[in-house]
Protein backbone atom coordinates (compact mmCIF):
# COMPACT_ATOMS: atom_id res chain seq x y z
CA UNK A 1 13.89 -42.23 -145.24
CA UNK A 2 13.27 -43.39 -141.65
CA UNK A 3 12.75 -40.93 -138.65
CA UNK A 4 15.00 -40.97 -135.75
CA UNK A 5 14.43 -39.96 -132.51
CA UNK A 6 17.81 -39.42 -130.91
CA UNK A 7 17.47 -39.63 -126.97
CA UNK A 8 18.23 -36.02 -124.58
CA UNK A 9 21.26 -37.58 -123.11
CA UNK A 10 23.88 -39.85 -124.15
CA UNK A 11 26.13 -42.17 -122.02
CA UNK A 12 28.46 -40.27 -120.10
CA UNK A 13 26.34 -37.23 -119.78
CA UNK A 14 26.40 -35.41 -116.26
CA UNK A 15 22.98 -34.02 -115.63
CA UNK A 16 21.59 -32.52 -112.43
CA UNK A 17 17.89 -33.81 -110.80
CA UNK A 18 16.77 -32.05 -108.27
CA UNK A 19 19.64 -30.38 -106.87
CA UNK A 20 21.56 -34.02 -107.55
CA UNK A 21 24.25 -34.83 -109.96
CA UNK A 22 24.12 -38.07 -112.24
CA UNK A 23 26.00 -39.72 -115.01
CA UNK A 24 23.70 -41.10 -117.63
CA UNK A 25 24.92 -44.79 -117.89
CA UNK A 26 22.44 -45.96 -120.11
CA UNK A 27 19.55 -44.97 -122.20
CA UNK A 28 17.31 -47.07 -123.27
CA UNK A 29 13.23 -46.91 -124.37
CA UNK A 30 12.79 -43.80 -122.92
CA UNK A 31 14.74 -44.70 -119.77
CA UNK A 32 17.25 -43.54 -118.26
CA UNK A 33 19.91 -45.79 -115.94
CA UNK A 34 21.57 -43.43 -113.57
CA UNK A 35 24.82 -43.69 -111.40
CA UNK A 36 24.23 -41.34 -108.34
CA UNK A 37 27.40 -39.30 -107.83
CA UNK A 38 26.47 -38.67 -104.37
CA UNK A 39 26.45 -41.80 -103.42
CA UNK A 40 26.80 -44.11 -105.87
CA UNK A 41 23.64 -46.09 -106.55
CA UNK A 42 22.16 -46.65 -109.31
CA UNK A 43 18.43 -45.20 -110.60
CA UNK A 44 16.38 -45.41 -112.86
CA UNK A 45 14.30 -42.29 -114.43
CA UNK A 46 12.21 -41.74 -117.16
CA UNK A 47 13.75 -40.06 -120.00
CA UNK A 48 11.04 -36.66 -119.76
CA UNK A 49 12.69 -36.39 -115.98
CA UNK A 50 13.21 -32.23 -115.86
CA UNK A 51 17.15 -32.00 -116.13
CA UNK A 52 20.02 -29.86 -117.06
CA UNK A 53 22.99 -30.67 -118.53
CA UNK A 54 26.56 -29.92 -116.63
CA UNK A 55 28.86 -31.68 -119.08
CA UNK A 56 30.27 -34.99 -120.13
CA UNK A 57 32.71 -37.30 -118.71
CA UNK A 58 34.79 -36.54 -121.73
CA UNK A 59 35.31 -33.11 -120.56
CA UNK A 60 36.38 -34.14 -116.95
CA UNK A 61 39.47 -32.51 -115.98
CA UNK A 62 42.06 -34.63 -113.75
CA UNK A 63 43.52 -33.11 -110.36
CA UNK A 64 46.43 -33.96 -107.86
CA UNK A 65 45.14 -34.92 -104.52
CA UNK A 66 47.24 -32.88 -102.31
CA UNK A 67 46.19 -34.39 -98.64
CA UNK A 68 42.99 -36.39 -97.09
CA UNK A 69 42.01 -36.06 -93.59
CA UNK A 70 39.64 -38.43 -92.44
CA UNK A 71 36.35 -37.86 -95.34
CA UNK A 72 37.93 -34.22 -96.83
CA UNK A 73 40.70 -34.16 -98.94
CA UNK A 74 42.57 -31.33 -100.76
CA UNK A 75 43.27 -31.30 -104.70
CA UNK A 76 45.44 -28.23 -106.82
CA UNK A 77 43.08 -26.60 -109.01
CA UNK A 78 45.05 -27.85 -112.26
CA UNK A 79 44.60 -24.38 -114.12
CA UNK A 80 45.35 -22.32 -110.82
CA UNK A 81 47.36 -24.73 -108.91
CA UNK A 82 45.39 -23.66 -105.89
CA UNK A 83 43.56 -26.05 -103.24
CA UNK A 84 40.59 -27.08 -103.58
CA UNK A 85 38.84 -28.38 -100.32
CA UNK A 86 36.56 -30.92 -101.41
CA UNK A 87 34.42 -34.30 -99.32
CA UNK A 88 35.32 -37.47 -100.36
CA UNK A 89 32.56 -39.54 -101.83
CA UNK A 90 31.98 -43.02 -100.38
CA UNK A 91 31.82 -44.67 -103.72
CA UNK A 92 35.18 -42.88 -104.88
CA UNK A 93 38.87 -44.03 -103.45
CA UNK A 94 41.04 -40.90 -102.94
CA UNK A 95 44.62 -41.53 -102.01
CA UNK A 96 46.89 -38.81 -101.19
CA UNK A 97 49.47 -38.42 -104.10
CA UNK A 98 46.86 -39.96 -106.60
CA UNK A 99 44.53 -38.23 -108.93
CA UNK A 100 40.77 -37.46 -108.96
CA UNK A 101 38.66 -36.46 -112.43
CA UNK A 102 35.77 -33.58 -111.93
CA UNK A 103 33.83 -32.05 -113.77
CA UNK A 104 32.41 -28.17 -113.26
CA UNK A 105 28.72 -27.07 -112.54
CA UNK A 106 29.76 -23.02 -113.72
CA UNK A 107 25.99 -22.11 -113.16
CA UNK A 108 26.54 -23.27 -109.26
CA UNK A 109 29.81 -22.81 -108.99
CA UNK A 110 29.92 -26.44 -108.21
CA UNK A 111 32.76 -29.36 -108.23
CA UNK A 112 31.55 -32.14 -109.51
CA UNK A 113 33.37 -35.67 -108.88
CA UNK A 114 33.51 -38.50 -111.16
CA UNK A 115 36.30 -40.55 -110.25
């Protein structure tokens, strides 16, 4: 028998830091390598950071992107079909017509996007 210690968060975990969203990109010796969904850098935290887990990029949803005007851009709500106003990300390319993935934060009533 050998003990494992499995780490918090796995690879494509969304976590929130601080009022900040992350995906977990890595996990290694008790670090974690971060992608900054804010604005797209990349950090690096210890794996005993304080977070809380929103989800995983597994359970993104996918939405039509209805218009953009200049850094906000519109998407239909793909279980209500209504818009959802929403500011583009400077890491993220939104094209009207195309499709962004998101994730919700249900405890802050939070959009969440991924890509």
């Amino acid at each position: 028998t050998y003990p494992v210690r499995l780490p918090k968060f796995r690879r494509g975990d969304i976590i929130e830091i601080n009022r900040s969203y992350f995906e977990v990109r890595a996990n290694e010796s008790g670090n974690m390598r971060l992608f900054d969904l804010q604005n797209g850098e990349t950090r690096y935290v210890g794996e005993n950071e304080p977070a809380r887990l929103i989800g995983n990029v597994l359970d993104s949803e996918t939405a039509l992107v209805a218009y953009r005007e200049n850094d906000t851009f519109g998407m239909l709500d793909p279980g209500t079909y209504e818009n959802i106003e929403c500011i583009a990300k400077p890491w993220l390319d939104i094209t009207e017509g195309g499709e962004v993935r998101f994730i919700r934060d249900r405890d802050n009533d939070a959009i969440i996007l991924i890509g």
